[in-house]
Every structure is written in structure tokens, then in C-alpha cells.
PDB file of N, CA and C in Angstrom:
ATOM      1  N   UNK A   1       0.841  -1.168   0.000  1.00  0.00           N
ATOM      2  CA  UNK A   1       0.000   0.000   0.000  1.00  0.00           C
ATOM      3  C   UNK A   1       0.893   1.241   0.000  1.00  0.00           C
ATOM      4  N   UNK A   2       0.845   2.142  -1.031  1.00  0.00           N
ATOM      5  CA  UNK A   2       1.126   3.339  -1.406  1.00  0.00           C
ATOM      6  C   UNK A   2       1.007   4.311   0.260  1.00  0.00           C
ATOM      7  N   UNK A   3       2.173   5.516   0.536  1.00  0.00           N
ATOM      8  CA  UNK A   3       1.833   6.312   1.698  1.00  0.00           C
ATOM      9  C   UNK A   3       2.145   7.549   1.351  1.00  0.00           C
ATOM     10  N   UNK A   4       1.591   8.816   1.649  1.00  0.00           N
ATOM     11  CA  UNK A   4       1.962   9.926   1.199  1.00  0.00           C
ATOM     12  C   UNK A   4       2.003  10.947   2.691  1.00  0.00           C
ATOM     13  N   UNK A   5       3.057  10.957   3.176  1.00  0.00           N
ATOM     14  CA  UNK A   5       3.084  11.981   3.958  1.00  0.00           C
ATOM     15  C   UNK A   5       3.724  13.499   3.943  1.00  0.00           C
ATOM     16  N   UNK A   6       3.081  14.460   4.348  1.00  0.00           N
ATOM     17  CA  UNK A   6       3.592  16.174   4.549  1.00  0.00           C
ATOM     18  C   UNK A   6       4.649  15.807   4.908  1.00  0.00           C
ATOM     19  N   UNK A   7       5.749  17.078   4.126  1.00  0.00           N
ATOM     20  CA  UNK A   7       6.888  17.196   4.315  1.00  0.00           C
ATOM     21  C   UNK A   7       7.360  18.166   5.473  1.00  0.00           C
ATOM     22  N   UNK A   8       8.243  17.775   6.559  1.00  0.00           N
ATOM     23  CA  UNK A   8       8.548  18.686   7.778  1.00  0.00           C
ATOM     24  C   UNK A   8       8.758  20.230   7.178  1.00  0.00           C
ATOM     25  N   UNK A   9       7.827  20.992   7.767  1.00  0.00           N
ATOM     26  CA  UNK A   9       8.473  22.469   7.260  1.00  0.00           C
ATOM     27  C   UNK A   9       9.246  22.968   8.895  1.00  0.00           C
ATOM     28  N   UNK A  10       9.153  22.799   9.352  1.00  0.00           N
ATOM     29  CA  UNK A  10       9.417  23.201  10.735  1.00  0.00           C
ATOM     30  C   UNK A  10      11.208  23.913  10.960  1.00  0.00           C
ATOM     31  N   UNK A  11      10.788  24.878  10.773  1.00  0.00           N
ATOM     32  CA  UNK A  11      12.352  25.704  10.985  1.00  0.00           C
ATOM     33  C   UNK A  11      12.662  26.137  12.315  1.00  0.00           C
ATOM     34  N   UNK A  12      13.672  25.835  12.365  1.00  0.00           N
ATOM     35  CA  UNK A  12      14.437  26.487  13.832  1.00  0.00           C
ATOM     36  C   UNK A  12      15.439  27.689  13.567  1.00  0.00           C
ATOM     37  N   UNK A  13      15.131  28.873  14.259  1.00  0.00           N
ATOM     38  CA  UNK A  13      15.559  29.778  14.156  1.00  0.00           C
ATOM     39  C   UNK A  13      16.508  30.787  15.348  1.00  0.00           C
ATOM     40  N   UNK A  14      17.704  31.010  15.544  1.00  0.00           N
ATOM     41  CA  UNK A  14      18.177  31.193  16.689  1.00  0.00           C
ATOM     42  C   UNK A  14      18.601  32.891  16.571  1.00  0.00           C
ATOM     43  N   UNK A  15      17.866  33.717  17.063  1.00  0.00           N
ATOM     44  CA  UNK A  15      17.948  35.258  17.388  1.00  0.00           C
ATOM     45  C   UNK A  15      18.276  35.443  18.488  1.00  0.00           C
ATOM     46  N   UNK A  16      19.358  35.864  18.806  1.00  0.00           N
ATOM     47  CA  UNK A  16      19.957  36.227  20.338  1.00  0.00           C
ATOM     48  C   UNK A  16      19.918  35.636  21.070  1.00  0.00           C
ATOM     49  N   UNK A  17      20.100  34.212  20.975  1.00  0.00           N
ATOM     50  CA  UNK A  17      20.093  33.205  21.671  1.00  0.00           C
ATOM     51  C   UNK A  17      19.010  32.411  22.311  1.00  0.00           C
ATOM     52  N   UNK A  18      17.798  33.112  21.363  1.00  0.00           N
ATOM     53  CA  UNK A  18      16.606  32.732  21.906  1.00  0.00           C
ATOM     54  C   UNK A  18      15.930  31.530  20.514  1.00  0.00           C
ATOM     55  N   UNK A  19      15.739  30.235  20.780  1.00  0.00           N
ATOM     56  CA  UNK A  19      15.848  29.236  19.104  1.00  0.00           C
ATOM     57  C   UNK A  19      14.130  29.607  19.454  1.00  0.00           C
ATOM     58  N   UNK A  20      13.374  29.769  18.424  1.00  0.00           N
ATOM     59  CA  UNK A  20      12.202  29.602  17.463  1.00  0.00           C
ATOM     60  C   UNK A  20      11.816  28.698  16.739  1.00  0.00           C
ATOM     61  N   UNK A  21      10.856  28.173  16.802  1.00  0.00           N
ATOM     62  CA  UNK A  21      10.270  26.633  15.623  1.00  0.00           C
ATOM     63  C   UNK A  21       9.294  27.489  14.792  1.00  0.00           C
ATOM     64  N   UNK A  22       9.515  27.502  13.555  1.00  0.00           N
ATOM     65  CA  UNK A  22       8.308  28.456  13.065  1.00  0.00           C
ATOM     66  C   UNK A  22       8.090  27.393  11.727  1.00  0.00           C
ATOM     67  N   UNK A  23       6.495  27.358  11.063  1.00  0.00           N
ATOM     68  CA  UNK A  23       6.233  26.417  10.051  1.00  0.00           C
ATOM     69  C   UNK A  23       6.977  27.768   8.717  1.00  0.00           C
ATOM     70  N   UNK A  24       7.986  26.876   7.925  1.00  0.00           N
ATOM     71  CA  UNK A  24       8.787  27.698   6.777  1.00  0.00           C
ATOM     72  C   UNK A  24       7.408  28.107   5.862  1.00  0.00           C
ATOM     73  N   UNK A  25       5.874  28.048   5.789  1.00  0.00           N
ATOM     74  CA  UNK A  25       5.137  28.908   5.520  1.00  0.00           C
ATOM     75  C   UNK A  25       4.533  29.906   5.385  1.00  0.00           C
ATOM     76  N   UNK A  26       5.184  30.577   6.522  1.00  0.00           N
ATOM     77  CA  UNK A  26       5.205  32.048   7.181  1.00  0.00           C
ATOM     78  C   UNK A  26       6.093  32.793   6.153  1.00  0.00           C
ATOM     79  N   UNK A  27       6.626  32.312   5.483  1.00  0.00           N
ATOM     80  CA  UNK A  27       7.150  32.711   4.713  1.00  0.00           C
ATOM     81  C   UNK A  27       6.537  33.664   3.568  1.00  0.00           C
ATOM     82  N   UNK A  28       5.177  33.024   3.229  1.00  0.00           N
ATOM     83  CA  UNK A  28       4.439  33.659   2.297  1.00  0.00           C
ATOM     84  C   UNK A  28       3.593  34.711   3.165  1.00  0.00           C
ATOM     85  N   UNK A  29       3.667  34.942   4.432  1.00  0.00           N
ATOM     86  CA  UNK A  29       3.149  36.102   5.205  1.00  0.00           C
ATOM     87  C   UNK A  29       4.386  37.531   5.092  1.00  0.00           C
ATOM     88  N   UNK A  30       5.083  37.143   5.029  1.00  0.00           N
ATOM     89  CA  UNK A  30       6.396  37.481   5.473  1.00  0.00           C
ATOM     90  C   UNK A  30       6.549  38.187   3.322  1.00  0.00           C
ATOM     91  N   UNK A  31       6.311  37.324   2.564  1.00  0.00           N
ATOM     92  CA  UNK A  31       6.165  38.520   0.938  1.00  0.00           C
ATOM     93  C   UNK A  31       5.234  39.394   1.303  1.00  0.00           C
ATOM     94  N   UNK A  32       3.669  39.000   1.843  1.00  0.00           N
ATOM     95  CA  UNK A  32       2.642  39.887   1.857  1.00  0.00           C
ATOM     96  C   UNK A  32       2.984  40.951   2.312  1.00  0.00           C
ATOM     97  N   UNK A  33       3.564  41.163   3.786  1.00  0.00           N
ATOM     98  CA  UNK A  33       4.067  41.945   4.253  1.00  0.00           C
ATOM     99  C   UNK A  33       5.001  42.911   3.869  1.00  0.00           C
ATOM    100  N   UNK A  34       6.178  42.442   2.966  1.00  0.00           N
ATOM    101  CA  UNK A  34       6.869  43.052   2.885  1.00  0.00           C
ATOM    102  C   UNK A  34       6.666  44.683   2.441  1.00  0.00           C
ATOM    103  N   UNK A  35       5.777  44.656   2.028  1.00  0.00           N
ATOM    104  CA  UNK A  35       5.649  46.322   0.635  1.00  0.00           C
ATOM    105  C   UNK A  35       5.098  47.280   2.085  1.00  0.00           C
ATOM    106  N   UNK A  36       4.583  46.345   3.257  1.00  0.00           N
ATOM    107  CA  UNK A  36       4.160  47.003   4.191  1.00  0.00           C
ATOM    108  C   UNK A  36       5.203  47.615   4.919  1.00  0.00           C
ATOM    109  N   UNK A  37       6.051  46.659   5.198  1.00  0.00           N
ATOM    110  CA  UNK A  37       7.508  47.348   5.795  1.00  0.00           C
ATOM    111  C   UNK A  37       8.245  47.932   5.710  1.00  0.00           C
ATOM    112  N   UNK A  38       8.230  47.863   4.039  1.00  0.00           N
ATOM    113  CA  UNK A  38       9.313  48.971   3.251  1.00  0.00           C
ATOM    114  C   UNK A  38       8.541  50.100   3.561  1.00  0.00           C
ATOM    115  N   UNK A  39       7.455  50.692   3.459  1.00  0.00           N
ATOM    116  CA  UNK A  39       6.683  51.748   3.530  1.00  0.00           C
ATOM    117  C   UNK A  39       6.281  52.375   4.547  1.00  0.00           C
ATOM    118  N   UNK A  40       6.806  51.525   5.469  1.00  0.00           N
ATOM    119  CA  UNK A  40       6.444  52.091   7.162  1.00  0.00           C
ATOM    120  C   UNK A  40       7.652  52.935   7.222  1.00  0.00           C
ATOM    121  N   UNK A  41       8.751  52.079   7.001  1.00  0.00           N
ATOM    122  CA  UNK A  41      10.602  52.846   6.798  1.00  0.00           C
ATOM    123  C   UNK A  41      10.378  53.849   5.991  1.00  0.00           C
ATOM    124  N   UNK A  42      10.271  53.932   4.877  1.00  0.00           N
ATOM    125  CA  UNK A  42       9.887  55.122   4.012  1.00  0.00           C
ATOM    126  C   UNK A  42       9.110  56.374   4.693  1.00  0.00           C
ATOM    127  N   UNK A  43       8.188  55.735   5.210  1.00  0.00           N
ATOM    128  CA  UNK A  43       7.202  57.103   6.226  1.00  0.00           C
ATOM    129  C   UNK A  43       8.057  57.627   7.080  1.00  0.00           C
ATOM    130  N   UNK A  44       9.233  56.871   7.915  1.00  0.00           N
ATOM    131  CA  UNK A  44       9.894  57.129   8.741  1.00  0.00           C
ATOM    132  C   UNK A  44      10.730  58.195   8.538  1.00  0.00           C
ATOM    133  N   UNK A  45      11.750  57.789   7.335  1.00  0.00           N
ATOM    134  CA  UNK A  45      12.712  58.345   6.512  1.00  0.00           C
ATOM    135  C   UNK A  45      11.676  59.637   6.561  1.00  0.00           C
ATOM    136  N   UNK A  46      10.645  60.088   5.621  1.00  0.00           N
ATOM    137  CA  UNK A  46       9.984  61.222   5.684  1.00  0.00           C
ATOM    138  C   UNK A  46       9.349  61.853   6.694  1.00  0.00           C
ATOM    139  N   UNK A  47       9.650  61.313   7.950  1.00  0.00           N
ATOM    140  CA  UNK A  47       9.370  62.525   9.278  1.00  0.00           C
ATOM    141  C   UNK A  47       7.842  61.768   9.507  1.00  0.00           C
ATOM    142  N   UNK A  48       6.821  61.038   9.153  1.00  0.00           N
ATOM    143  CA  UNK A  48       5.967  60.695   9.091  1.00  0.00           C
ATOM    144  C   UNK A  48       5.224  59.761   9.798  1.00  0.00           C
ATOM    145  N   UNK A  49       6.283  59.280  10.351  1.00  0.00           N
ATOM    146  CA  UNK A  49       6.346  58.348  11.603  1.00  0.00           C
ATOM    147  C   UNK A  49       7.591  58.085  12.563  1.00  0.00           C
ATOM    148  N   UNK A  50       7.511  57.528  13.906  1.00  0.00           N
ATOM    149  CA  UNK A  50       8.472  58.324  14.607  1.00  0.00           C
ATOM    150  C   UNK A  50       9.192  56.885  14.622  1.00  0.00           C
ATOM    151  N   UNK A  51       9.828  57.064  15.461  1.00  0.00           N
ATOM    152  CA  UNK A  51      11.088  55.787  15.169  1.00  0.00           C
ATOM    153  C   UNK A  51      10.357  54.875  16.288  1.00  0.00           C
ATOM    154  N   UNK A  52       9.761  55.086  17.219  1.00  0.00           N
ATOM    155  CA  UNK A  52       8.686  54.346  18.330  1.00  0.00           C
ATOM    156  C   UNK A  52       7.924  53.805  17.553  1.00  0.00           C
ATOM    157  N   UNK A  53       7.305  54.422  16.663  1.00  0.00           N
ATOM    158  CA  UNK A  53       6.109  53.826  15.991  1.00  0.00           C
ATOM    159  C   UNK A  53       6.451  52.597  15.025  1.00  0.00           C
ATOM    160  N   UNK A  54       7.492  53.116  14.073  1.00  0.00           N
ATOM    161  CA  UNK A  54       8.264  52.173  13.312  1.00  0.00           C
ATOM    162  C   UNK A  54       8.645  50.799  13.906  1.00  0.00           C
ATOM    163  N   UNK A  55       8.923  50.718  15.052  1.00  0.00           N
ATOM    164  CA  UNK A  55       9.609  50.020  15.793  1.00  0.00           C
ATOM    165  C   UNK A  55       8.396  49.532  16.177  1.00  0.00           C
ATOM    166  N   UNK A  56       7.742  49.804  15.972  1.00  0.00           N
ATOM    167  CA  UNK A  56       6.164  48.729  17.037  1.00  0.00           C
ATOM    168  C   UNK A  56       5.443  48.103  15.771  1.00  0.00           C
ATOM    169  N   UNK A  57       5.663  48.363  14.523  1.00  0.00           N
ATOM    170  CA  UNK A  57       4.840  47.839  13.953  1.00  0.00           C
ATOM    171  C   UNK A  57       6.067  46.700  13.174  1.00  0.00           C
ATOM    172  N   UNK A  58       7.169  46.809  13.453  1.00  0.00           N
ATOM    173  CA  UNK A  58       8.498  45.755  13.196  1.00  0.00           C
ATOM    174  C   UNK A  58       8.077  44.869  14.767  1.00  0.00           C
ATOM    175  N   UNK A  59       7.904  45.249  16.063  1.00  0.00           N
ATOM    176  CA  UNK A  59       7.250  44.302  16.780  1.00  0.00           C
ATOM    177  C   UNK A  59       6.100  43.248  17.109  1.00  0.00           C
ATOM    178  N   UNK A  60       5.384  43.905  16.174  1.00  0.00           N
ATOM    179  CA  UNK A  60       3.793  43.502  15.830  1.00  0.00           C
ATOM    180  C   UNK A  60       4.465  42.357  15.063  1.00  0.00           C
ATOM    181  N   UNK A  61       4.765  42.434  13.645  1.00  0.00           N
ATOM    182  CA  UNK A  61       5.203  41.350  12.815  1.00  0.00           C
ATOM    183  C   UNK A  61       6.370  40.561  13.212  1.00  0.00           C
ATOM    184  N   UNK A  62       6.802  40.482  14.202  1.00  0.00           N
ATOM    185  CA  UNK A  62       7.994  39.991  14.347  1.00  0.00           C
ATOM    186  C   UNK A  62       7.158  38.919  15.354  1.00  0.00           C
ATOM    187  N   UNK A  63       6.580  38.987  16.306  1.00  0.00           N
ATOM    188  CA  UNK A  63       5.511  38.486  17.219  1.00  0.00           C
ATOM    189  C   UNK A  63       4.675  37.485  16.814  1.00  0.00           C
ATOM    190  N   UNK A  64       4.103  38.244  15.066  1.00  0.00           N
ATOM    191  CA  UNK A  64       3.299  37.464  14.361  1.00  0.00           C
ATOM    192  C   UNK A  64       4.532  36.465  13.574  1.00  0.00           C
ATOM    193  N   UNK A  65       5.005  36.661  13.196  1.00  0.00           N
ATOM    194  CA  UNK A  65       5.605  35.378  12.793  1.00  0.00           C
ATOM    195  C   UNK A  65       6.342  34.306  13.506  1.00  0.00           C
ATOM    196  N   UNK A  66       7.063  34.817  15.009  1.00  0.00           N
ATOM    197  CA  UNK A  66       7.889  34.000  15.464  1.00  0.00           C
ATOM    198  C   UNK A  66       6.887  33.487  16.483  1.00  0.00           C
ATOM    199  N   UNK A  67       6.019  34.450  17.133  1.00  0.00           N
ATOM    200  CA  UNK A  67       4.954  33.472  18.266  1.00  0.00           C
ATOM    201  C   UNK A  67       4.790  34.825  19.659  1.00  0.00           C
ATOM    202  N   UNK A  68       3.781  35.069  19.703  1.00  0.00           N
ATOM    203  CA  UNK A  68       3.856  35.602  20.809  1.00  0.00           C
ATOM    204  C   UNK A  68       4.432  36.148  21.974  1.00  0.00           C
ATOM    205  N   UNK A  69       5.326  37.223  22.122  1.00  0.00           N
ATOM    206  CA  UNK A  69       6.106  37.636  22.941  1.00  0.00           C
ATOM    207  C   UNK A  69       7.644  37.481  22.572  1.00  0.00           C
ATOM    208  N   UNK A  70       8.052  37.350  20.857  1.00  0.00           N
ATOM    209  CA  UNK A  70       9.114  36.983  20.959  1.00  0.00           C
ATOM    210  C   UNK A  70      10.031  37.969  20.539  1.00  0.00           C
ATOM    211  N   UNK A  71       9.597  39.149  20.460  1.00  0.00           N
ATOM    212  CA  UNK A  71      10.065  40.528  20.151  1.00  0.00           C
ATOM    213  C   UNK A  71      10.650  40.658  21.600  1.00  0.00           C
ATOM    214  N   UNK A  72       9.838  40.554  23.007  1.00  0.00           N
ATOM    215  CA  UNK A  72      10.286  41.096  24.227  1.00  0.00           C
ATOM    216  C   UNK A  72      11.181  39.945  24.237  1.00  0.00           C
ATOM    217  N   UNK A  73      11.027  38.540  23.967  1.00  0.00           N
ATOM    218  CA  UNK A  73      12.412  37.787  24.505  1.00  0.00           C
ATOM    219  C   UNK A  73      13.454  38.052  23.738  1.00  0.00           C
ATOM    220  N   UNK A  74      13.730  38.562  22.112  1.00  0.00           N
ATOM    221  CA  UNK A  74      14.670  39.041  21.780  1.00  0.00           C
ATOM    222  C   UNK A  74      15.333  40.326  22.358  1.00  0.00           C
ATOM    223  N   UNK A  75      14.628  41.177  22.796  1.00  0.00           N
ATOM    224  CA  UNK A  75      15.232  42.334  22.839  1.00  0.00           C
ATOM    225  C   UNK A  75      14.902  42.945  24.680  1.00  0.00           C
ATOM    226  N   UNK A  76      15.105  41.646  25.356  1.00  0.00           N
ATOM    227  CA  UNK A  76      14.885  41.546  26.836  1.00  0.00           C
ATOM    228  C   UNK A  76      15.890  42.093  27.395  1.00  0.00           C
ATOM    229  N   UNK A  77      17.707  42.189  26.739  1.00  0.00           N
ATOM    230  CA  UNK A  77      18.412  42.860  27.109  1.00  0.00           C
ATOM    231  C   UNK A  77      19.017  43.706  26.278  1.00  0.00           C
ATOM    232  N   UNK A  78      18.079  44.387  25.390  1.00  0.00           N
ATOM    233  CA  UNK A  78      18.998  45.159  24.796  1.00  0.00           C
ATOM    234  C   UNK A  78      17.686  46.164  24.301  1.00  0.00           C
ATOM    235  N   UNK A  79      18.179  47.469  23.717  1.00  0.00           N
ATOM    236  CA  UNK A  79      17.344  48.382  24.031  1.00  0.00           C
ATOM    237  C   UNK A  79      16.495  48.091  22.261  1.00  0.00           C
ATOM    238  N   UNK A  80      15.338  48.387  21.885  1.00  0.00           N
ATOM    239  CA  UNK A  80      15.115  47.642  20.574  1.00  0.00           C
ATOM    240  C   UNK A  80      15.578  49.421  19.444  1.00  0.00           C
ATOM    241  N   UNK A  81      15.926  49.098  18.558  1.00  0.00           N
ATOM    242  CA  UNK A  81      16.860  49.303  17.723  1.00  0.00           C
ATOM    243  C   UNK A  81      15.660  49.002  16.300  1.00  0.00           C
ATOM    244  N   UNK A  82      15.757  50.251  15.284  1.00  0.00           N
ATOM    245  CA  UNK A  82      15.059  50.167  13.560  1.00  0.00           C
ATOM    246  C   UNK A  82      16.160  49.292  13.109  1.00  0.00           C
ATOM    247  N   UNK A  83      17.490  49.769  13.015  1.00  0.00           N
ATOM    248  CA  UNK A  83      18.535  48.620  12.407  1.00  0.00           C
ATOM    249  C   UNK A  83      18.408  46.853  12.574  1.00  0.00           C
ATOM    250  N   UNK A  84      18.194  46.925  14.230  1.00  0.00           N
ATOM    251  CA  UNK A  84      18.182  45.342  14.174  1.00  0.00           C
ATOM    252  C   UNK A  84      16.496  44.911  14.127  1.00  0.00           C
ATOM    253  N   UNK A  85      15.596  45.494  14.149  1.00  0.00           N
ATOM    254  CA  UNK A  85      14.343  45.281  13.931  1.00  0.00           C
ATOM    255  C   UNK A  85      14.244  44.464  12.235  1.00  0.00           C
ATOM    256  N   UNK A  86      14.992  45.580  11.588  1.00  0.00           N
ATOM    257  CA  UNK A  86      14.784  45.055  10.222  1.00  0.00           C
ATOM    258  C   UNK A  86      15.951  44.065   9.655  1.00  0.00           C
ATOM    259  N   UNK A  87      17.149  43.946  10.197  1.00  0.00           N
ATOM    260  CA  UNK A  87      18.051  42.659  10.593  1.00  0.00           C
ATOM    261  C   UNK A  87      16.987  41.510  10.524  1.00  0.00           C
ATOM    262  N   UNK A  88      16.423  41.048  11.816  1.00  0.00           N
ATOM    263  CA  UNK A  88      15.895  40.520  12.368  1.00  0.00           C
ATOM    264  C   UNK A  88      14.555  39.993  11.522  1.00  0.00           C
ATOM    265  N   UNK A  89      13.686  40.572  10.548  1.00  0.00           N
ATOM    266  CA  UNK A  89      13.160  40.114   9.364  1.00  0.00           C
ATOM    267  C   UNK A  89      13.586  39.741   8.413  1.00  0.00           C
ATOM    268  N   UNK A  90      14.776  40.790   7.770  1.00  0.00           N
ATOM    269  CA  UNK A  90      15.510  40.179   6.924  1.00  0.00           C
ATOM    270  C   UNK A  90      16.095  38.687   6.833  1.00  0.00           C
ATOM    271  N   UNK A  91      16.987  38.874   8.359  1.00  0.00           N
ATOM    272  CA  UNK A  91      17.119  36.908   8.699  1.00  0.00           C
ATOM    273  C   UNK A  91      16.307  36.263   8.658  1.00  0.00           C
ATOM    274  N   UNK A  92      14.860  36.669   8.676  1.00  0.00           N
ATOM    275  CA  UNK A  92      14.283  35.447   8.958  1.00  0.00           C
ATOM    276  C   UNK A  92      13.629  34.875   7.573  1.00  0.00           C
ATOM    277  N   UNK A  93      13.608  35.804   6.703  1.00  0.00           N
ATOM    278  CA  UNK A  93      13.021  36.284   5.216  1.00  0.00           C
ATOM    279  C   UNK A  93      14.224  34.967   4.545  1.00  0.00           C
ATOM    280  N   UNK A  94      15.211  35.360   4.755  1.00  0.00           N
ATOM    281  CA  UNK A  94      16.737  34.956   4.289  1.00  0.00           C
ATOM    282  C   UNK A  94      16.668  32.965   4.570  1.00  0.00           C
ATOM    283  N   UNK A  95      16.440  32.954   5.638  1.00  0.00           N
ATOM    284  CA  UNK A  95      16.465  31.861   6.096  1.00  0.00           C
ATOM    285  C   UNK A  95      15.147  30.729   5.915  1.00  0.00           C
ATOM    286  N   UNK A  96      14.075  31.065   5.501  1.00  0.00           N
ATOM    287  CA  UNK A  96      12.738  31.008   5.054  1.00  0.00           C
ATOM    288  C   UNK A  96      13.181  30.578   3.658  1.00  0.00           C
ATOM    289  N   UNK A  97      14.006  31.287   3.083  1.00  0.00           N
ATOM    290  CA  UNK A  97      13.952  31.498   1.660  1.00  0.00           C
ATOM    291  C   UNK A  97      14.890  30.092   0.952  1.00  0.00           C
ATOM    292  N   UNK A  98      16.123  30.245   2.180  1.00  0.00           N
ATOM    293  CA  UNK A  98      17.326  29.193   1.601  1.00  0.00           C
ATOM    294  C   UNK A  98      16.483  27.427   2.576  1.00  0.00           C
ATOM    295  N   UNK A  99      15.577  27.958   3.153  1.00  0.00           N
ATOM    296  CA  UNK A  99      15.231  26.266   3.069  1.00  0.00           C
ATOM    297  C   UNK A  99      14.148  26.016   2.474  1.00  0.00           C
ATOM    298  N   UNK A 100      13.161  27.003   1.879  1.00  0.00           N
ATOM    299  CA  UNK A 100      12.434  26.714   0.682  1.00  0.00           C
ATOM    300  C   UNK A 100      13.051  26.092  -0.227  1.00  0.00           C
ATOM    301  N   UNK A 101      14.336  26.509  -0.581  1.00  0.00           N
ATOM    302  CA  UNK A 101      15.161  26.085  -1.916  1.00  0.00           C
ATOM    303  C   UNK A 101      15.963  24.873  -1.485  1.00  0.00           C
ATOM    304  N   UNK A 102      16.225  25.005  -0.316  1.00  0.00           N
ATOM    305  CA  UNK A 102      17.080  23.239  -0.515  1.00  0.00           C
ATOM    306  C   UNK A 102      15.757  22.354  -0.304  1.00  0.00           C
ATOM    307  N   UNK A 103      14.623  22.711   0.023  1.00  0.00           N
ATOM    308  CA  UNK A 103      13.202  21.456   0.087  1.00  0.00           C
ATOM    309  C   UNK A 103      12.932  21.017  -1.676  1.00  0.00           C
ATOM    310  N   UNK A 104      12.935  22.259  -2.071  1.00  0.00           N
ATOM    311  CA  UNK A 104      12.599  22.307  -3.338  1.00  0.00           C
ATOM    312  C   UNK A 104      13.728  21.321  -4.559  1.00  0.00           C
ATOM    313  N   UNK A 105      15.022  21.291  -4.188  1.00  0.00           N
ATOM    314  CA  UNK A 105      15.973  20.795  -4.619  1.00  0.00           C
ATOM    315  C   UNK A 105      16.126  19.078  -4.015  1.00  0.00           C
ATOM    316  N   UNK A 106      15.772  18.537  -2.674  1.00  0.00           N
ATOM    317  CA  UNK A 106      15.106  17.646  -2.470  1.00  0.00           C
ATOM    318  C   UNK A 106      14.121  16.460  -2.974  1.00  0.00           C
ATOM    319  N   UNK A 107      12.960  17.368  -2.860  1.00  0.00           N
ATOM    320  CA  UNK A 107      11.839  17.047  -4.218  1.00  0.00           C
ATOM    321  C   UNK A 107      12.075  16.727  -5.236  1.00  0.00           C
ATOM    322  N   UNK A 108      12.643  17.301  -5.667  1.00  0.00           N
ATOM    323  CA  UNK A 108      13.143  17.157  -7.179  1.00  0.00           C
ATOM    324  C   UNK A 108      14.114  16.123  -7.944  1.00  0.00           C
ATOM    325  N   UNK A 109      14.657  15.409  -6.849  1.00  0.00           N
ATOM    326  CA  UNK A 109      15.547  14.195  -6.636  1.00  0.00           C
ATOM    327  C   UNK A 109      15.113  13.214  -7.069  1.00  0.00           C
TER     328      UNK A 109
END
């Protein structure tokens, strides 16, 4: 008898020493988002939003993708920062992306 089982997406992700299990699907939250993020920075850049604000809506999504509260466990000792806010997506964008492609290269075997 024939078996077809889902393939593990389950990524582990280690930000400041804090590891994350996130399903590598978030990934396609994480494109949606993006035009949102660039444009929050952009508002910023133009005086339009303050660097607090910027920074909360890089916490909002950062929360939403890694799990609840994981903005405060990243940045529990350190003061939160636009630079590493958007670090901190980027890696995870980055890392989302290169195990899409080795699953995909897998498959294809």
C-alpha cells in the first residue's frame, strides 16, 4: 500500500540566543508583508512616523511570525533598535527562503 506523507516544514531559528520553531510557511506572510515594511521605513525616513512607531509595527510582525512575545524575549536585554528590527526580518526572510530552496531541490531528486 502506497503512503503519502507532509513534508517537515518546521524551521528552527536562533535570534539572540533565543531558538524559534516556526512552520517555513510564514514565509508567504512574510512577501505579503513586505511592501508594508518597506513603507512604514519610508514614512519614517519622511518625518511621518516616529522611530517608536516604526519600531512597534516591526514588533507587531515579528511576534506574528515567530509566536507571541518573541520581540520582548529578543530584545529583553537590549534596548530595541530600527537597524536590528529590520536585521531581524531580513534573517528570517533569508532563512525562510534558503530552506524553501534546498526542500525544493530535495523534491526534485
Amino acid at each position: 500500500m502506497g503512503k503519502f506523507e507532509f513534508r517537515d516544514r518546521t524551521l528552527k531559528l536562533d535570534i539572540a540566543g533565543n531558538v524559534f520553531e516556526i512552520d517555513a510557511a510564514v514565509g508567504e506572510d512574510l512577501a505579503e508583508q513586505r511592501d508594508t515594511l518597506v513603507n512604514v521605513v519610508k514614512e519614517f525616513q519622511e518625518g511621518k512616523r516616529t522611530k517608536k512607531e516604526t519600531i512597534a509595527v516591526y514588533s507587531e510582525h515579528i511576534n506574528k511570525v515567530l509566536g507571541k512575545g518573541a520581540f520582548e524575549k529578543i530584545f529583553e536585554k537590549r534596548i530595541p533598535d530600527l537597524w536590528d528590527c529590520m536585521g531581524i526580518v531580513r534573517f528570517i526572510a533569508e532563512e525562510i527562503a534558503d530552506y524553501n530552496r534546498k526542500s525544493a531541490l530535495t523534491v526534485v531528486k
